[in-house]
Protein backbone atom coordinates (compact mmCIF):
# COMPACT_ATOMS: atom_id res chain seq x y z
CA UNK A 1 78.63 90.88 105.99
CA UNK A 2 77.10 87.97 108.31
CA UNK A 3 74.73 87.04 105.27
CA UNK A 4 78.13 85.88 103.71
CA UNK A 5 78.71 82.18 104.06
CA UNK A 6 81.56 80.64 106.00
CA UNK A 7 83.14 78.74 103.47
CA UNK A 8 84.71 82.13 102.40
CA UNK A 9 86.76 82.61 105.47
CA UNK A 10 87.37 84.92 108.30
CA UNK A 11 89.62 87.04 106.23
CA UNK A 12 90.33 90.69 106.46
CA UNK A 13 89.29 92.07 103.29
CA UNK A 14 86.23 91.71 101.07
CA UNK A 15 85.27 89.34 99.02
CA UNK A 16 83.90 92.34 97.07
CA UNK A 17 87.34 94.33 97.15
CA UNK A 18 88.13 95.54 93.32
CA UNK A 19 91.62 95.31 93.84
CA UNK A 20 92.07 92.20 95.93
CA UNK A 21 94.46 89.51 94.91
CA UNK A 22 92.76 87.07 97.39
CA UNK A 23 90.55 85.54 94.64
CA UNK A 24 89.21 81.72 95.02
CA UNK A 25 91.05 79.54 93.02
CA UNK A 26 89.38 76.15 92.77
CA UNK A 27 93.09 74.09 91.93
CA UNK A 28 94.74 75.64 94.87
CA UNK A 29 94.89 72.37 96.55
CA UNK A 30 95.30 70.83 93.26
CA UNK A 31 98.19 68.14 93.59
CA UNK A 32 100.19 67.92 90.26
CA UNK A 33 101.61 63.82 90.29
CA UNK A 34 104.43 64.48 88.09
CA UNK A 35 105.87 67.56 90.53
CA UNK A 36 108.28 66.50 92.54
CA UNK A 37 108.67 68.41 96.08
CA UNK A 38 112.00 70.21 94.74
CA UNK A 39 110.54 71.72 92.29
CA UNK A 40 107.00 72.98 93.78
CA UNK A 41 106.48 76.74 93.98
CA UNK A 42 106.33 78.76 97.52
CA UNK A 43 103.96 81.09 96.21
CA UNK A 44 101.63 81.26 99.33
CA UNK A 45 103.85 84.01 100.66
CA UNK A 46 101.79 86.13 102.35
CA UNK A 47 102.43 89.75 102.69
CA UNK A 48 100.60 92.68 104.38
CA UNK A 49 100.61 96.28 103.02
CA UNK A 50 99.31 98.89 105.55
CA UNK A 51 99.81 103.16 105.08
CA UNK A 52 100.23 105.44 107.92
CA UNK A 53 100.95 108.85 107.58
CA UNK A 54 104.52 108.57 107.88
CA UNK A 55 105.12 105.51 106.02
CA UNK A 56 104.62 102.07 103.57
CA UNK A 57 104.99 99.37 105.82
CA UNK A 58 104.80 96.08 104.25
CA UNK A 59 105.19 92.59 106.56
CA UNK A 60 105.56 89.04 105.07
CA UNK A 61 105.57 85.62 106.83
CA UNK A 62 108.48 83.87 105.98
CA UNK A 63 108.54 81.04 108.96
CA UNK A 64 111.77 79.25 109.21
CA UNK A 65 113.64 81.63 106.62
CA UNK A 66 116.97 82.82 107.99
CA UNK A 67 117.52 86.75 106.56
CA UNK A 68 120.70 85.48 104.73
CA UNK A 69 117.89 83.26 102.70
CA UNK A 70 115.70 86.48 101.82
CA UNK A 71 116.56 89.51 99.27
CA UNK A 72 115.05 92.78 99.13
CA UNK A 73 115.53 94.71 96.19
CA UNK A 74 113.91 97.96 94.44
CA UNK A 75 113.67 97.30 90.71
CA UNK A 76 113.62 100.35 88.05
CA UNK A 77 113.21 102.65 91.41
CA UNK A 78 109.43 101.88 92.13
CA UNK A 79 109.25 98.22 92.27
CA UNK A 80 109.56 96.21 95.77
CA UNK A 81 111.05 92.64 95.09
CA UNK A 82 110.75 90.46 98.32
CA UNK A 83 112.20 86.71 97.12
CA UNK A 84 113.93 83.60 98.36
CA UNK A 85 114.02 79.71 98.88
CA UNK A 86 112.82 77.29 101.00
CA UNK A 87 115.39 74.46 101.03
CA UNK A 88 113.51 71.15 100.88
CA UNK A 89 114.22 68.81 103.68
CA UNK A 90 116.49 65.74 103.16
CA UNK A 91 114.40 62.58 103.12
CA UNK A 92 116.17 59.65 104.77
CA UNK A 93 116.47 56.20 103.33
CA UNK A 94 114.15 54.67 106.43
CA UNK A 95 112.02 57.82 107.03
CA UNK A 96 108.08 57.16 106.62
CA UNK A 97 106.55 60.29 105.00
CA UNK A 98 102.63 60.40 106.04
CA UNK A 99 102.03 64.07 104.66
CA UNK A 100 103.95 66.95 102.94
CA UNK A 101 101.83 70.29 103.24
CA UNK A 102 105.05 72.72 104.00
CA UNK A 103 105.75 73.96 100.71
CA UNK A 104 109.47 74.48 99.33
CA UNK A 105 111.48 76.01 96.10
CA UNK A 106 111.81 79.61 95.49
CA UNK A 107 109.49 82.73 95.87
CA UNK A 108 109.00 85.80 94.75
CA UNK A 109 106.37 88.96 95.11
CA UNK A 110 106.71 92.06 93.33
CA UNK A 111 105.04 95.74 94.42
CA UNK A 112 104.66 99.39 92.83
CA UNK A 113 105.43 101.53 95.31
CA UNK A 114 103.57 105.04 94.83
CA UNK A 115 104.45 108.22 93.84
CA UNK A 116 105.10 109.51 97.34
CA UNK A 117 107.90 106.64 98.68
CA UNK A 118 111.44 107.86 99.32
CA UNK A 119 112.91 104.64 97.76
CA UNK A 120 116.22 105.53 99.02
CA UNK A 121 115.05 105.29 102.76
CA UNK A 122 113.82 101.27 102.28
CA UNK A 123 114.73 99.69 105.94
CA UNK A 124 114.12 96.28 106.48
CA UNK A 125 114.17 93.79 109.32
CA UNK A 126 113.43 90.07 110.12
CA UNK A 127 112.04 88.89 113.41
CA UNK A 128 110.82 85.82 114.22
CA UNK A 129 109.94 84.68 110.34
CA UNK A 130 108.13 88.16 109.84
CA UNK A 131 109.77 90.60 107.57
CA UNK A 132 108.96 94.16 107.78
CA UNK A 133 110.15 96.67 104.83
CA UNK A 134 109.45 100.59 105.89
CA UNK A 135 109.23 103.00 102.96
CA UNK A 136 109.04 106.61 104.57
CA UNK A 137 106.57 108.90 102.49
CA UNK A 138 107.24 112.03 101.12
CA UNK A 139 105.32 115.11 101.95
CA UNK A 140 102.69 115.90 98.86
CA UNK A 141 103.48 119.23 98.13
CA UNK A 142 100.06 120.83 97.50
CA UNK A 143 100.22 122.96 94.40
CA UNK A 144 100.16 126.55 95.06
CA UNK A 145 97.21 128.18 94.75
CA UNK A 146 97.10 132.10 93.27
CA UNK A 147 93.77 134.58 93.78
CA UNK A 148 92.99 136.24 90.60
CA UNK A 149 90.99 139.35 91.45
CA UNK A 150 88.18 139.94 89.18
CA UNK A 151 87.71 143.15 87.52
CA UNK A 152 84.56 144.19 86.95
């Protein structure tokens, strides 16, 4: 991995990882004139999903989000909805703004859960602009497995 330039970041995962969402997008930064900063998308929410081996945990950065202004919701009983707003900040007739990088406006991310989540065990909690959503695993029941003698 050190033959890998910098310009890619110190990031966790791979560049290289199939199923990575993490891709470079060359108009990232890419400032749109006619979008005004009401109507700009918070779609940099980021959001960890780790396994143990009791549990889903999934943990987003929401800084500066109250709970009240975040929803968790299961859709069709497999699909984790995390979404909310980010109220833009009144501008003041005599404030000077030099730069706007904070983003605002609604978000949204969506994720399958797999076959083994108890969906109706979903805890969540908020704590200093990190939410955490738990989804306790079921046990895989192995399948039963029956000798057959061999007669000969």
């Amino acid at each position: 991995m050190a033959m890998i330039p910098s310009f890619f970041g110190n990031r966790r995962g791979s560049i290289f990882d199939p199923i990575s969402l993490d891709v470079w997008d060359p108009f990232r930064n890419f400032q749109f004139p006619e979008l005004s900063r009401e109507n700009t998308s918070f779609v940099s929410t980021r959001v960890d999903w780790k396994e143990t081996p009791e549990a889903h945990v999934f943990k987003a950065d929401l800084p500066g989000l109250k709970k009240e202004e975040v929803k968790v919701e299961i859709e069709d009983d497999r699909v984790l909805q995390i979404r909310g707003e980010r109220s833009v900040e009144k501008e003041e007739k005599n404030d000077t703004w030099h730069r706007v990088e904070r983003s605002s406006g609604q978000f949204m991310r969506r994720f399958r859960f797999p076959e083994n989540a108890k969906v109706d065990e979903v805890k969540a909690s908020m704590e200093n602009g990190v939410l955490t959503v738990t989804v306790p695993k079921e046990e895989v029941k192995k399948p039963d497995v029956k000798s057959i003698k061999i007669s000969g």
